[in-house]
Protein backbone atom coordinates (compact mmCIF):
# COMPACT_ATOMS: atom_id res chain seq x y z
CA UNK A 1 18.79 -38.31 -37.77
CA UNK A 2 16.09 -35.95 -37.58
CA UNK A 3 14.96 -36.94 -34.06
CA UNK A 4 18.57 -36.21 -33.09
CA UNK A 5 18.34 -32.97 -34.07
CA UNK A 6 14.95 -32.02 -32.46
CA UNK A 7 16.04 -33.75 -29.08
CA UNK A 8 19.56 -31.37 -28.98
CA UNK A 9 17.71 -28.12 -30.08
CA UNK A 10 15.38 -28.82 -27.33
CA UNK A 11 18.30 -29.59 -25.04
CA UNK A 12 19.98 -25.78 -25.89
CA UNK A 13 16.83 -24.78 -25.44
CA UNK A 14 16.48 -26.36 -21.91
CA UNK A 15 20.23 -24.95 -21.34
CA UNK A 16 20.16 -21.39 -22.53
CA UNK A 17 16.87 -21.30 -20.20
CA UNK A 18 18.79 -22.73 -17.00
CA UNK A 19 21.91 -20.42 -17.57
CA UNK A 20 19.63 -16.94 -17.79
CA UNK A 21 16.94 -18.18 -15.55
CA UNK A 22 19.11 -20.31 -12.81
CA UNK A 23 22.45 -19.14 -12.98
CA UNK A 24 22.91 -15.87 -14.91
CA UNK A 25 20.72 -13.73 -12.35
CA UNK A 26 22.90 -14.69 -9.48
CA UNK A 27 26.27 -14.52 -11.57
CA UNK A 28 24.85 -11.01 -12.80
CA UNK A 29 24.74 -9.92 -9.12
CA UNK A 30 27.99 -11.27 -8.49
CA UNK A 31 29.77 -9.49 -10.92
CA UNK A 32 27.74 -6.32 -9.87
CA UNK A 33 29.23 -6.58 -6.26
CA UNK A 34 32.61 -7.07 -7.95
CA UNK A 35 32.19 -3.94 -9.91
CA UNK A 36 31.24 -1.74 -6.97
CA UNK A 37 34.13 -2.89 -5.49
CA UNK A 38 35.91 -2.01 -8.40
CA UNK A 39 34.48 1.42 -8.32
CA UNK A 40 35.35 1.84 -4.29
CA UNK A 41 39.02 1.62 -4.79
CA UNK A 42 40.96 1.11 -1.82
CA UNK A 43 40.55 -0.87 0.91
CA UNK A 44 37.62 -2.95 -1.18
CA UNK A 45 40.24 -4.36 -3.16
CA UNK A 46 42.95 -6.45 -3.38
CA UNK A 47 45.19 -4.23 -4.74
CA UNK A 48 44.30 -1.05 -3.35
CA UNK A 49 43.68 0.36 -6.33
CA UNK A 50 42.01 3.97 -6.80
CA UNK A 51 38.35 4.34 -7.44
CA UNK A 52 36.93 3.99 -10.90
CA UNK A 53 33.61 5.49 -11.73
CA UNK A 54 33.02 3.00 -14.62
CA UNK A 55 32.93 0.17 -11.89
CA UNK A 56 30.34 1.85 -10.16
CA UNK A 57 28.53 2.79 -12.92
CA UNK A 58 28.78 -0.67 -14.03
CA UNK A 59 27.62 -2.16 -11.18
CA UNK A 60 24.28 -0.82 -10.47
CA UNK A 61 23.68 -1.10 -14.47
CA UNK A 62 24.31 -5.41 -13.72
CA UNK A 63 21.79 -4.56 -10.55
CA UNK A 64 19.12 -2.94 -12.25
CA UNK A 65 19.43 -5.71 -14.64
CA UNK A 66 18.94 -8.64 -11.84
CA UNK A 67 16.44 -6.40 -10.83
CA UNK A 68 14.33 -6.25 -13.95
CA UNK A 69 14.50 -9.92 -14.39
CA UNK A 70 12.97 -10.35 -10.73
CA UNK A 71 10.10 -8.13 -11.45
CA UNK A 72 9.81 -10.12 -14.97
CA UNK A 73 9.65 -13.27 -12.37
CA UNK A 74 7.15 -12.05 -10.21
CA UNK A 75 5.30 -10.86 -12.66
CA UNK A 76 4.34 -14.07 -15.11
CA UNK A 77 4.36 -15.93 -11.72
CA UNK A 78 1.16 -13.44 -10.82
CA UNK A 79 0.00 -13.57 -14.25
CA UNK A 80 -0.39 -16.97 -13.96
CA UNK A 81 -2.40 -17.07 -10.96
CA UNK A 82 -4.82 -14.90 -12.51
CA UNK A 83 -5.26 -16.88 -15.99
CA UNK A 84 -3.38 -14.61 -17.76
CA UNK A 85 -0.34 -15.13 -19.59
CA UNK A 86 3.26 -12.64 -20.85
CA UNK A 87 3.28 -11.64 -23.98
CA UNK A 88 6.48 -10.62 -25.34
CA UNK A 89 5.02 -9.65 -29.07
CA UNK A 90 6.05 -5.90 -28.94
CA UNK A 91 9.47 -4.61 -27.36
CA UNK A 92 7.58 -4.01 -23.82
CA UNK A 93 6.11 -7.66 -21.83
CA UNK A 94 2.55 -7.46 -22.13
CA UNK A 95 -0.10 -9.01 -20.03
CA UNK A 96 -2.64 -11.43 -22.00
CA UNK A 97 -5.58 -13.72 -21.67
CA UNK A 98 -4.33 -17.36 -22.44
């Protein structure tokens, strides 16, 4: 029973990695358009609603997010090519030797 166990904690593992790295960035930006439009009022939605600064507000928040996790991306991807690894021991990502 104890193989069981280690073969679906590896499997949330494998999921939880898929849905931040794979899917969340993209459904991040998605719902950071939606917010701007949200914000924008009017014509840029459905309803016509009026503008909302929390949308806005809201929106390039879920931006700088997608943003961050790019530059965390292109980071360990150049890390990498240089022998060096992320280390995420403190608060801040740190550059390591492996």
């Amino acid at each position: 029973m104890s193989n069981l166990g280690f073969a679906l904690e590896g499997a949330w593992k494998v999921l939880a990695a898929g849905l931040v790295l794979g899917a969340g960035l993209p459904a991040l930006f998605a719902l950071g358009i939606r917010s701007l439009a949200w914000g924008a009022g009017g014509e840029a939605e459905d309803s016509h609603a009026r503008p909302n600064q929390f949308g806005t507000v809201l929106g390039y928040v879920l931006f700088a997010i997608v943003i961050l996790g790019v530059l965390l991306g292109i980071t360990f991807i150049v890390a990498s090519g240089f022998g060096k690894t992320i280390s995420f021991d403190h608060i801040f990502p740190t550059i390591v030797d492996k």
